[in-house]
C-alpha atoms as a PDB file:
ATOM      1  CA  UNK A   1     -89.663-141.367  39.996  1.00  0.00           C
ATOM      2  CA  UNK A   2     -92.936-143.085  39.416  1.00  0.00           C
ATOM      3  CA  UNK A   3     -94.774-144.780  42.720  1.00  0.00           C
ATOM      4  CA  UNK A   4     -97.857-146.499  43.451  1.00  0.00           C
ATOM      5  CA  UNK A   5     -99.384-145.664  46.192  1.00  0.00           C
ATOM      6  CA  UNK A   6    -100.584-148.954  49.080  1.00  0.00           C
ATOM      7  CA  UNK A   7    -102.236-148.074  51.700  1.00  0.00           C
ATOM      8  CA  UNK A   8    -100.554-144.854  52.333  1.00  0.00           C
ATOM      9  CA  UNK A   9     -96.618-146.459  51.506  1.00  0.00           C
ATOM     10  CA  UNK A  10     -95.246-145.772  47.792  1.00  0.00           C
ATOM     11  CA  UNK A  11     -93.953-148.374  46.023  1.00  0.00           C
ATOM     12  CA  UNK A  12     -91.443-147.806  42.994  1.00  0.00           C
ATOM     13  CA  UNK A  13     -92.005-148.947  40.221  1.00  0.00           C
ATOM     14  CA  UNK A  14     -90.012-149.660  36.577  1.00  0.00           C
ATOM     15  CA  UNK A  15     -91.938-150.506  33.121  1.00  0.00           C
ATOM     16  CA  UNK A  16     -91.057-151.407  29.777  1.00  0.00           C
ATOM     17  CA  UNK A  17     -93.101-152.645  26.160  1.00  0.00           C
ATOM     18  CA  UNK A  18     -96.176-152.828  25.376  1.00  0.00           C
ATOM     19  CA  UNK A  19     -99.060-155.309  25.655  1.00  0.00           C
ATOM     20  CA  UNK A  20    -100.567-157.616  27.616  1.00  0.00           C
ATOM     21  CA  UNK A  21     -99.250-156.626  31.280  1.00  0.00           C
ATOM     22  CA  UNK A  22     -96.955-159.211  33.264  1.00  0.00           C
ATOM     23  CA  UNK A  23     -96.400-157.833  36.822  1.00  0.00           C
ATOM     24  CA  UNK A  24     -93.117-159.211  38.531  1.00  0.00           C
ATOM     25  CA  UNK A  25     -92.539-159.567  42.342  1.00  0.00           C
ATOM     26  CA  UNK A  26     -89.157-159.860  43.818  1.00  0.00           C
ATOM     27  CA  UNK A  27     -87.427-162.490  46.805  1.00  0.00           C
ATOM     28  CA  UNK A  28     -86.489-161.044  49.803  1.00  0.00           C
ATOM     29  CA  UNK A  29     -82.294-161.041  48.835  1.00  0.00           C
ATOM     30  CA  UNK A  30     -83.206-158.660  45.867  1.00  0.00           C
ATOM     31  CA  UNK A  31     -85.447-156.021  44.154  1.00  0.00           C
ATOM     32  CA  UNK A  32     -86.905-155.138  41.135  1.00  0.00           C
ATOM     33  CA  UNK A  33     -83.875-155.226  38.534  1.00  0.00           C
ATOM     34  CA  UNK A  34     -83.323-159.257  39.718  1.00  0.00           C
ATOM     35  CA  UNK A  35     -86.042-159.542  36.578  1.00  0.00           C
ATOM     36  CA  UNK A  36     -84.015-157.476  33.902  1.00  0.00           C
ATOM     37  CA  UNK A  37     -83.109-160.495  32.371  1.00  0.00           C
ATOM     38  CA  UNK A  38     -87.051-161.026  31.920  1.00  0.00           C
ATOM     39  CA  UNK A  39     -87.748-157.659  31.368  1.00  0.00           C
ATOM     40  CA  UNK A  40     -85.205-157.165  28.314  1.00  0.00           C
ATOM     41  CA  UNK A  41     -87.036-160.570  26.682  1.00  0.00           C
ATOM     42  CA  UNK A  42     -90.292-160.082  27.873  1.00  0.00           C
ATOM     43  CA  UNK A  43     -90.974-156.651  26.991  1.00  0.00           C
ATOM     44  CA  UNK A  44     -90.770-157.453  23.088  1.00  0.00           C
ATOM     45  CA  UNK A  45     -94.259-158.645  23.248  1.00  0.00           C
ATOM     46  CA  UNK A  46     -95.806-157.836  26.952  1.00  0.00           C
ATOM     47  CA  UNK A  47     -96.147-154.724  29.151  1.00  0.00           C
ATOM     48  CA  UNK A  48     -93.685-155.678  31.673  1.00  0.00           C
ATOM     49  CA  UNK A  49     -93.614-153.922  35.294  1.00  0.00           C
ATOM     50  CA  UNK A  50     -91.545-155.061  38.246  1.00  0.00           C
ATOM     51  CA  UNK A  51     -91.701-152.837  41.155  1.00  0.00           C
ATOM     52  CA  UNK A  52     -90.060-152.770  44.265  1.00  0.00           C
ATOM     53  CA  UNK A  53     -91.345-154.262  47.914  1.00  0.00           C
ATOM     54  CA  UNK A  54     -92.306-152.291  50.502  1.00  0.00           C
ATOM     55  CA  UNK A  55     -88.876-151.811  52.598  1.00  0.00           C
ATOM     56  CA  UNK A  56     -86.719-151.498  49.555  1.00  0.00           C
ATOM     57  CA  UNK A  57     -85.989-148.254  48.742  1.00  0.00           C
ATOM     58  CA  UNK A  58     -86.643-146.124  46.605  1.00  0.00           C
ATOM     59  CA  UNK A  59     -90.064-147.412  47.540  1.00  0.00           C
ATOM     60  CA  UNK A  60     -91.012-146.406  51.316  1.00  0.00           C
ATOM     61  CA  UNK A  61     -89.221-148.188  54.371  1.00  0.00           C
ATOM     62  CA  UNK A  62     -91.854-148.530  57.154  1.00  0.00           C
ATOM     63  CA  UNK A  63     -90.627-147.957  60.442  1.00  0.00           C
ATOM     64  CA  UNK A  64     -92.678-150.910  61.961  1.00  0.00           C
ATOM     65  CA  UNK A  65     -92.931-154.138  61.695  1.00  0.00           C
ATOM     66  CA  UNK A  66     -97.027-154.464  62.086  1.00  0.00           C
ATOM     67  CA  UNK A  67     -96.140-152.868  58.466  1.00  0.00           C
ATOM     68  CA  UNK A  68     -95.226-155.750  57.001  1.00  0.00           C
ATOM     69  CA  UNK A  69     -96.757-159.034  56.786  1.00  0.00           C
ATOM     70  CA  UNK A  70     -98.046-161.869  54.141  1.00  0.00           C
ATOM     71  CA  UNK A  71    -101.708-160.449  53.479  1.00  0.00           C
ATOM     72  CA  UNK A  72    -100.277-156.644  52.893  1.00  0.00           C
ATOM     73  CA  UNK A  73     -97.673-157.958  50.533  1.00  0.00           C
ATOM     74  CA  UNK A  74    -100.451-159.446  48.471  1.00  0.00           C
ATOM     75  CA  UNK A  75    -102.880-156.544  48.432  1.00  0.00           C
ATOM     76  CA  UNK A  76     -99.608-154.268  47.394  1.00  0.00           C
ATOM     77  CA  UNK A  77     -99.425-156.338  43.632  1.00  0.00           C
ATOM     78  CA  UNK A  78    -103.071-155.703  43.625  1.00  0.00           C
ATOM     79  CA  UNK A  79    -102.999-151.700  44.839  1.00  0.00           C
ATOM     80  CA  UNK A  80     -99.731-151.601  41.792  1.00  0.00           C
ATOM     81  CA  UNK A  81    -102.051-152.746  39.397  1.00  0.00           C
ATOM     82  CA  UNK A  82    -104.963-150.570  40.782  1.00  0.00           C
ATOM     83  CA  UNK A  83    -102.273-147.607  40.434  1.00  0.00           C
ATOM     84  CA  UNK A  84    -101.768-148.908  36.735  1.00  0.00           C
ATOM     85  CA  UNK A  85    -105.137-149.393  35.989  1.00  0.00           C
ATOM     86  CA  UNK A  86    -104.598-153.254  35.111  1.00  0.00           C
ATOM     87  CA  UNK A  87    -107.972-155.191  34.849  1.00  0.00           C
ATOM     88  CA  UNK A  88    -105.816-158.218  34.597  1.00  0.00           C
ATOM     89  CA  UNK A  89    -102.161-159.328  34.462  1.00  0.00           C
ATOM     90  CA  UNK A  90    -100.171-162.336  34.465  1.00  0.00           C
ATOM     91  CA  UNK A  91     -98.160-162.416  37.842  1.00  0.00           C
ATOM     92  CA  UNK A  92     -94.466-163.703  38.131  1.00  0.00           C
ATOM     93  CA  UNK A  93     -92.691-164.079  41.650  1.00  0.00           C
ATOM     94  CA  UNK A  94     -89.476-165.607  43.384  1.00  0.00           C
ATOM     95  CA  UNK A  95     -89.265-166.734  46.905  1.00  0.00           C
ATOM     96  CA  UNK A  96     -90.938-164.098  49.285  1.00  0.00           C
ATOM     97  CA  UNK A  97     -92.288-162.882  45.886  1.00  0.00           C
ATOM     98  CA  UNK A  98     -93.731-166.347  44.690  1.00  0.00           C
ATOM     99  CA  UNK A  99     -95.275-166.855  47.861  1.00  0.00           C
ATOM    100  CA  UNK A 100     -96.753-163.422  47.091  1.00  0.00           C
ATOM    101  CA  UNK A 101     -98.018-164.385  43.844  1.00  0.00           C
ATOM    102  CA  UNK A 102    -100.025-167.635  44.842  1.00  0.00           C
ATOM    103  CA  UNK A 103    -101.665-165.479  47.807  1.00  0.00           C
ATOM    104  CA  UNK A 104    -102.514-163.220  45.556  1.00  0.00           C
ATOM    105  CA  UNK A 105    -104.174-166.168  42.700  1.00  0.00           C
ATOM    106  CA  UNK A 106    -105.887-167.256  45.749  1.00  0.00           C
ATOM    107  CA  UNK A 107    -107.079-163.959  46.922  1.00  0.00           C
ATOM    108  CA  UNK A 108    -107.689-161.799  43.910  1.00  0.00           C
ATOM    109  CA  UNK A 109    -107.992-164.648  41.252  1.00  0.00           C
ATOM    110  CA  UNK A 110    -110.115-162.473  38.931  1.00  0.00           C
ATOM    111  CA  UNK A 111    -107.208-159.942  38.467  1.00  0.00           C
ATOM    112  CA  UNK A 112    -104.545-162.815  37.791  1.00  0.00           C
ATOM    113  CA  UNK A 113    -104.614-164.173  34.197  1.00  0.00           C
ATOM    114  CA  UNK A 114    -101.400-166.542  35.350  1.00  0.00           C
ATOM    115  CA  UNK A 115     -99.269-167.125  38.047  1.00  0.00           C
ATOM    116  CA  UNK A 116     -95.712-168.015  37.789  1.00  0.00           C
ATOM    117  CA  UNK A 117     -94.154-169.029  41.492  1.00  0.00           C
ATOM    118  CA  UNK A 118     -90.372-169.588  41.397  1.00  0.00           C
ATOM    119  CA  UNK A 119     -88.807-171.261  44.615  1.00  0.00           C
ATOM    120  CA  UNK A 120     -92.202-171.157  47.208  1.00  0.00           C
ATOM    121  CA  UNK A 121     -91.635-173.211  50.376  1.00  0.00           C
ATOM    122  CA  UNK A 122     -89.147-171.829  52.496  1.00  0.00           C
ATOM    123  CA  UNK A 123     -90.483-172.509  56.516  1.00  0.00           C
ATOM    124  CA  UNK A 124     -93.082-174.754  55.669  1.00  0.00           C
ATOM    125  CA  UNK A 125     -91.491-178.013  56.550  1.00  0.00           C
ATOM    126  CA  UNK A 126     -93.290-179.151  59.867  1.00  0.00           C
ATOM    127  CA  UNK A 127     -89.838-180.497  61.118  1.00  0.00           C
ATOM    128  CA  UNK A 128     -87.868-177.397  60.376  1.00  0.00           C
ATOM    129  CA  UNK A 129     -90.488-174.905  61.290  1.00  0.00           C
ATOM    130  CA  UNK A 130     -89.033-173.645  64.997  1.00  0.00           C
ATOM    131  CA  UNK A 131     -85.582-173.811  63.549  1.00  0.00           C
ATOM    132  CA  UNK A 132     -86.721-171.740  60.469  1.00  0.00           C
ATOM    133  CA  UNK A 133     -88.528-169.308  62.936  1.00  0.00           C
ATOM    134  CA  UNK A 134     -85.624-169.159  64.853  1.00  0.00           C
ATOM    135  CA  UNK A 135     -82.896-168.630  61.946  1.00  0.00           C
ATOM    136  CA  UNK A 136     -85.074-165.920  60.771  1.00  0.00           C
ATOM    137  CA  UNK A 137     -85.008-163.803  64.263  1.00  0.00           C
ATOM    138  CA  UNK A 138     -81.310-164.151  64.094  1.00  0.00           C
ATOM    139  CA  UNK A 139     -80.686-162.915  60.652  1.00  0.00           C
ATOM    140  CA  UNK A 140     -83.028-160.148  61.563  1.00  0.00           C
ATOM    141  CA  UNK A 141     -80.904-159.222  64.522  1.00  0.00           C
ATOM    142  CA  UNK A 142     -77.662-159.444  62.109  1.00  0.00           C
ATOM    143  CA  UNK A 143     -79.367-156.703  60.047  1.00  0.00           C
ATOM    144  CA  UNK A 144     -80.151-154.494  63.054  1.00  0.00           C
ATOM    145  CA  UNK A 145     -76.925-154.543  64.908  1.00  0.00           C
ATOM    146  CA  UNK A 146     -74.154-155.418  61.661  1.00  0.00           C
ATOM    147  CA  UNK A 147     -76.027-153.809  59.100  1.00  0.00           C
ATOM    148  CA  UNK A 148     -76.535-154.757  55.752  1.00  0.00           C
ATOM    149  CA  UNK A 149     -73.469-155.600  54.298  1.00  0.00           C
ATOM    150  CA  UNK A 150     -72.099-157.774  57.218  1.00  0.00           C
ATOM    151  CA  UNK A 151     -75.176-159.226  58.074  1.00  0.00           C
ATOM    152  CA  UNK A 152     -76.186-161.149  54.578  1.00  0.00           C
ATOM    153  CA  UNK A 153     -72.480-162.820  54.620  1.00  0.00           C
ATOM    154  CA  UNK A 154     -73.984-166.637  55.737  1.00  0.00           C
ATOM    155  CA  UNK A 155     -77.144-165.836  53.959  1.00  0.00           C
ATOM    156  CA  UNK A 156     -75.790-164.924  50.484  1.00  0.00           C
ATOM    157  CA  UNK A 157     -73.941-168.563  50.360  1.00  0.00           C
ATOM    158  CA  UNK A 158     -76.584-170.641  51.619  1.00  0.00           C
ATOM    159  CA  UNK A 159     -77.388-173.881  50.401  1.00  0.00           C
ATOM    160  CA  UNK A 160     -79.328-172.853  47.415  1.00  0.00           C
ATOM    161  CA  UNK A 161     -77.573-170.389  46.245  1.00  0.00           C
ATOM    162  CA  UNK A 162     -73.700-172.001  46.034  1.00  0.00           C
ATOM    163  CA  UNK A 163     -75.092-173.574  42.550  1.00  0.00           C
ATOM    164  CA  UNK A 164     -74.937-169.771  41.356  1.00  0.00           C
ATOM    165  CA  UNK A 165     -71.806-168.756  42.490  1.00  0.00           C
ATOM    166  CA  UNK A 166     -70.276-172.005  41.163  1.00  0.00           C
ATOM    167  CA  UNK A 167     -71.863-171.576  37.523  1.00  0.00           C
ATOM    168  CA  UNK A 168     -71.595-167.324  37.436  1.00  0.00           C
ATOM    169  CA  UNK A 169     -69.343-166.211  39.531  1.00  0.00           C
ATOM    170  CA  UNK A 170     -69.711-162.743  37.622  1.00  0.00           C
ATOM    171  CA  UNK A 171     -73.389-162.458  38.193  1.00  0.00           C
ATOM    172  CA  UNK A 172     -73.305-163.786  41.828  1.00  0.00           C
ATOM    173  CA  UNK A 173     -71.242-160.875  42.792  1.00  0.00           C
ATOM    174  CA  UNK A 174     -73.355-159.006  41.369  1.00  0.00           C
ATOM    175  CA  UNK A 175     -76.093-160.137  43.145  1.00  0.00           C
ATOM    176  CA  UNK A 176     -74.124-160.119  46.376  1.00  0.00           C
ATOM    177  CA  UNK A 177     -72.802-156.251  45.733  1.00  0.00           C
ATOM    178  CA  UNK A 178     -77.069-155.483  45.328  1.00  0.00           C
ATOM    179  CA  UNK A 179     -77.895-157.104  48.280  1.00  0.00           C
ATOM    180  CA  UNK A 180     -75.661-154.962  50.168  1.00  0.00           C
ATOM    181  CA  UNK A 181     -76.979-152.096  49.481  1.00  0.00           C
ATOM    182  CA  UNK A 182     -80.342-152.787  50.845  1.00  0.00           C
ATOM    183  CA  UNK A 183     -82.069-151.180  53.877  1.00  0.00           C
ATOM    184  CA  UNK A 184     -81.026-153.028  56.898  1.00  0.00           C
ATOM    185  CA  UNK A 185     -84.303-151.670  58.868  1.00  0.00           C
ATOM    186  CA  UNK A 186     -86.722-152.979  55.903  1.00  0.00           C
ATOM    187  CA  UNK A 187     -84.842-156.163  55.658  1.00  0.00           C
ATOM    188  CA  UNK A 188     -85.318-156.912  59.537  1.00  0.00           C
ATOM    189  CA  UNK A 189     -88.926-155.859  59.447  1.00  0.00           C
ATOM    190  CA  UNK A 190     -89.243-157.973  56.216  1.00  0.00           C
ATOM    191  CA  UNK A 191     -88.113-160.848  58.042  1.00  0.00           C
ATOM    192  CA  UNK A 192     -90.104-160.644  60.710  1.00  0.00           C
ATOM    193  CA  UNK A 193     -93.588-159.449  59.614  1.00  0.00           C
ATOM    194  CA  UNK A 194     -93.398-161.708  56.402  1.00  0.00           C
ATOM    195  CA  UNK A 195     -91.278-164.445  56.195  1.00  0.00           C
ATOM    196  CA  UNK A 196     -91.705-165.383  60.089  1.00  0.00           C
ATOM    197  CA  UNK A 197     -95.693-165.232  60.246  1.00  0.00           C
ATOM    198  CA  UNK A 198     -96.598-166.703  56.818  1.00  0.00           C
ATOM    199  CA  UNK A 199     -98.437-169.529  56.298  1.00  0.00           C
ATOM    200  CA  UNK A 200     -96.704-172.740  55.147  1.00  0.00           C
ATOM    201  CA  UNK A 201     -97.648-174.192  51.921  1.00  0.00           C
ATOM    202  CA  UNK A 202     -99.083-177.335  53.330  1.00  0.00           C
ATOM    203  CA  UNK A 203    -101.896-174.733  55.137  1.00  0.00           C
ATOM    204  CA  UNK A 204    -103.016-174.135  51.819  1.00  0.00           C
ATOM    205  CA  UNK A 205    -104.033-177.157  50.975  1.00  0.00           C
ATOM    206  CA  UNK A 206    -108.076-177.119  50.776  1.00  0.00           C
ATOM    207  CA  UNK A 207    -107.711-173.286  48.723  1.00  0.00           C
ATOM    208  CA  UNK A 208    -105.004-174.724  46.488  1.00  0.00           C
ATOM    209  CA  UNK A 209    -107.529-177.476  45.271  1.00  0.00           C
ATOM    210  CA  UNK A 210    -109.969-174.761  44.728  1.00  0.00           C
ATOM    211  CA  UNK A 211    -107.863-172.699  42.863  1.00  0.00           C
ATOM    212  CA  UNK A 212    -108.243-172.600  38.741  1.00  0.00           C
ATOM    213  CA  UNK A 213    -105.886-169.614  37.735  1.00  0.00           C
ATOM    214  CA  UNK A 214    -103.202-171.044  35.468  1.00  0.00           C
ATOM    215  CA  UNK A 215    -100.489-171.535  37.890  1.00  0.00           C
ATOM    216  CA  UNK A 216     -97.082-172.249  37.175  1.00  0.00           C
ATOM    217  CA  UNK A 217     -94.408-173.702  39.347  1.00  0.00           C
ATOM    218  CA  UNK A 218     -90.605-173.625  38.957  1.00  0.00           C
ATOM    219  CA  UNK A 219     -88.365-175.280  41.797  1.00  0.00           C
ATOM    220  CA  UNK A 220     -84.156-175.693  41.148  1.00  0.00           C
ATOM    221  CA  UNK A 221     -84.136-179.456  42.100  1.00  0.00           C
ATOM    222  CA  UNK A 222     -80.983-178.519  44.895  1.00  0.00           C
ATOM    223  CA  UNK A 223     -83.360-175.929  46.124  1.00  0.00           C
ATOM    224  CA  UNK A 224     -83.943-178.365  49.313  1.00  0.00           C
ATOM    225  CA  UNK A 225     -86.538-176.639  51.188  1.00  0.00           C
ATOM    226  CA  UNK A 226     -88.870-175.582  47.912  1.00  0.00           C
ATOM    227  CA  UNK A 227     -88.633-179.013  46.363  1.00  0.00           C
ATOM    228  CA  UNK A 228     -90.859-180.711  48.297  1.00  0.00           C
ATOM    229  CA  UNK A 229     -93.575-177.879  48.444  1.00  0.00           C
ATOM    230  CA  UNK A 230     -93.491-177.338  44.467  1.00  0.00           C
ATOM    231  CA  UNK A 231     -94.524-181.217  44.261  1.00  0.00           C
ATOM    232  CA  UNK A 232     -97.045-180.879  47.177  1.00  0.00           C
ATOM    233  CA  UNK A 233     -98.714-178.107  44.794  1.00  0.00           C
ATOM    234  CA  UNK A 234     -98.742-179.908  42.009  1.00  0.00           C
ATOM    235  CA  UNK A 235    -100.363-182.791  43.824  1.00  0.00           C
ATOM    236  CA  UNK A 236    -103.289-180.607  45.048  1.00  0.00           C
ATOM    237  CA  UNK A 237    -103.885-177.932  42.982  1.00  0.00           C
ATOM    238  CA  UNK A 238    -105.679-179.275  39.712  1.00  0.00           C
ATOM    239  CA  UNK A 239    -104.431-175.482  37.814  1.00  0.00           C
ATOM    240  CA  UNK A 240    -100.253-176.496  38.808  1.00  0.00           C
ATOM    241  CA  UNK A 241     -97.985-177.088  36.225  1.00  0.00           C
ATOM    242  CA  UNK A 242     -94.342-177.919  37.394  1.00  0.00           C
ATOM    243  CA  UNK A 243     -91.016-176.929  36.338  1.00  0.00           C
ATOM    244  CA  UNK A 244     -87.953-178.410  38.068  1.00  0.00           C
ATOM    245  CA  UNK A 245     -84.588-177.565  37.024  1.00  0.00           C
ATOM    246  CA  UNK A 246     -81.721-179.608  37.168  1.00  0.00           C
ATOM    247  CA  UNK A 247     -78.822-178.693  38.963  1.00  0.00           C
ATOM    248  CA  UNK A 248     -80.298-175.427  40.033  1.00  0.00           C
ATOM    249  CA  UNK A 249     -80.946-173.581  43.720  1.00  0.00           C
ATOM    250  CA  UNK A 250     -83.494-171.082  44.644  1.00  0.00           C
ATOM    251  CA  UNK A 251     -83.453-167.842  42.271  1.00  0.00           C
ATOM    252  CA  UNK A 252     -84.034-170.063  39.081  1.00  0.00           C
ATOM    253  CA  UNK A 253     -84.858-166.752  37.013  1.00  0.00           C
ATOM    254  CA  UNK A 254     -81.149-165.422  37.400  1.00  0.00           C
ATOM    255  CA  UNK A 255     -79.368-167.983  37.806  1.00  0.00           C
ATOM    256  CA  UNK A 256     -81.169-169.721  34.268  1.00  0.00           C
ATOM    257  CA  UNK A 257     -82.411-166.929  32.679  1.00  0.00           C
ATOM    258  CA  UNK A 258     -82.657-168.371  29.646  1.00  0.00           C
ATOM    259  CA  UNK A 259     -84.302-171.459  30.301  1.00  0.00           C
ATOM    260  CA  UNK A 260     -86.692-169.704  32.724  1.00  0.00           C
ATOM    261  CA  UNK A 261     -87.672-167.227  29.962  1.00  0.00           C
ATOM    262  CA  UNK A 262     -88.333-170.381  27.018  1.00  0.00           C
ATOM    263  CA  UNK A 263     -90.259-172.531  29.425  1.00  0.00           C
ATOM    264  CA  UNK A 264     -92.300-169.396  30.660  1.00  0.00           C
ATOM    265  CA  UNK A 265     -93.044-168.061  27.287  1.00  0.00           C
ATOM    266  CA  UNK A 266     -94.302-171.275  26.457  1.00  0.00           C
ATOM    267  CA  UNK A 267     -96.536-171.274  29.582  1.00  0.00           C
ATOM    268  CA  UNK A 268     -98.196-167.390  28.940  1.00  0.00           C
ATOM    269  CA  UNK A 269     -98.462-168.604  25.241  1.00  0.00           C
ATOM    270  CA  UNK A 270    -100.455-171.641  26.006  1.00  0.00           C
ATOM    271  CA  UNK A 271    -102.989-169.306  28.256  1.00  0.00           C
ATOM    272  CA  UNK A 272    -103.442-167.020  25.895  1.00  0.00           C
ATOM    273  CA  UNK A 273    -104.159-169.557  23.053  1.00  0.00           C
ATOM    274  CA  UNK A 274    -106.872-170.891  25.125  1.00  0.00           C
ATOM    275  CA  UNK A 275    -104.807-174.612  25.061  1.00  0.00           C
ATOM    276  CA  UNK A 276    -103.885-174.270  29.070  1.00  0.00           C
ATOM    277  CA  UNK A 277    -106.376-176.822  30.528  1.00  0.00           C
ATOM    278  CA  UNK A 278    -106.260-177.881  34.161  1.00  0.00           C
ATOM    279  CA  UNK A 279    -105.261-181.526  35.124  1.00  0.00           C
ATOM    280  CA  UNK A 280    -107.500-184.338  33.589  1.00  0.00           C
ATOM    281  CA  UNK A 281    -108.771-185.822  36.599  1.00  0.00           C
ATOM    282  CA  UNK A 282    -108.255-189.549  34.897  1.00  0.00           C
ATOM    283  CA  UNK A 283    -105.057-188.796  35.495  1.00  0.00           C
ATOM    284  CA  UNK A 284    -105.279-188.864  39.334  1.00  0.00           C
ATOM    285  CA  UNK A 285    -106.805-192.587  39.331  1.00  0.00           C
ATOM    286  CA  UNK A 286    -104.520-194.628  41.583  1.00  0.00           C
ATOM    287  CA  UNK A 287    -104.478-197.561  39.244  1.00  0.00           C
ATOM    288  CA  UNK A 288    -101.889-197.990  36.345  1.00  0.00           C
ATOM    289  CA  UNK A 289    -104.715-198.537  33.748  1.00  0.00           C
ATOM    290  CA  UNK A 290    -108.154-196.628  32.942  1.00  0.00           C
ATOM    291  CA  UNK A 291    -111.053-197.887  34.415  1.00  0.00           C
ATOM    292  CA  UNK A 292    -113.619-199.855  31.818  1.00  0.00           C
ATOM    293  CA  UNK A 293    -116.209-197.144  30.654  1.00  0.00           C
END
């Protein structure tokens, strides 16, 4: 099995085609073969590698949860790509994975040639916070004491992701009968050295408006708590485009596949034609008309 190596955990690691390298980063609720959809149509014309997440075997389960946390999940796309020997890549995440992603354009932003952030925002609603906090400690007690299987019941129908059962009711159970099998010790740790300690979106604010990778974001428009954030980066970040997806929840890239793959192919192609531009800043003036030159 091939691994990269971060910081003394291996990561596992799947590749197919040839080209310029995309790099994609999975949500918490799956792994690496939530992208095969992406990697079956991307690898026609890219070098496509998806690897799994610390805590997710076959890549290494730390026993800890010191182990896990937002800053090492960024620096493990960048120690994959070290591993690979990647001077750049484009860089494609969902969820825990897109929140990944824009750490990592903010903190390694020569290695990124794109970023592509499906459903980022989960916990950073000010009002919501303590209950987020909160709902996370429980779920990672469910995982400790029910294991796995039992534990992900509530979390598997949640509010964002009822649009998927109701449209594939074939791949959902798929997706559910995955989940399953993941490591209830990894999951917990996840949970709490990740998804409880991260910073919100809104705490990105002044780097966002800094940042000028290409960045790409792609919200389900019934995915309630990522909504809101996806516009709030658009807003600020002069590099955002936005994506929102009608009648869609969280996991856009499996539940639309084939949307998600047209509208992202058309974002990598306009990067690499040199036609991506950041936003015009005339179109930020608060009036309805241009000012007189």
């Amino acid at each position: 099995m091939p691994y990269a190596l971060s910081n003394g955990v291996r990561l596992y690691y799947e590749e197919a085609g040839r080209g310029t390298p995309i790099v994609f980063v999975h949500e918490f609720a799956d792994d690496l073969y939530s992208w095969e959809p992406q990697l079956r149509y991307f690898s026609r014309r890219y070098r496509c590698i998806a690897y799994n997440a610390r805590g997710y075997p076959p890549s290494d389960v730390p026993k800890t949860a010191s182990k896990y946390s937002q800053g090492i999940t960024t620096d493990d796309i960048a120690n994959v790509m070290r591993h690979l020997k990647l001077r750049k890549a484009h860089i494609i995440g969902c969820s825990m994975g897109g929140f990944a992603t824009v750490h990592f354009g903010l903190r390694y932003p020569r290695l990124a040639l794109s970023l592509t952030a499906i459903g980022v925002g989960y916990g950073s609603d000010p009002d919501k916070a303590a209950q987020f906090k909160r709902d996370t400690e429980v779920m990672a007690r469910r995982f400790e004491e029910l294991g796995t299987a039992e534990a992900i019941k509530p979390y598997q129908i949640g509010p964002a992701r009822v649009q998927f059962q109701n449209k594939d009711p074939r791949g959902f159970a798929h997706f559910c009968a995955e989940f399953a099998k993941h490591s209830a010790l990894g999951s917990a740790n996840t949970l709490r050295g990740v998804q409880a300690r991260r910073p919100t979106i809104y705490s990105l604010e002044r780097s966002l408006a800094k940042l000028r990778v290409p960045l790409h974001m792609v919200t389900g428009d019934e995915d309630n708590n990522c909504l809101e954030p996806g516009i709030f980066i658009k807003r600020v970040c002069p590099s955002a485009w936005l994506t929102v997806v009608p009648g869609t929840g969280h996991a856009v890239n499996i539940e639309e596949p084939d949307f998600f793959n047209r509208v992202t192919a058309e974002f990598l192609a306009q990067v690499e034609s040199g036609r991506w531009r950041p936003r015009d800043p005339r179109s930020l003036i608060k009036s309805t008309m241009a000012k007189k030159a």
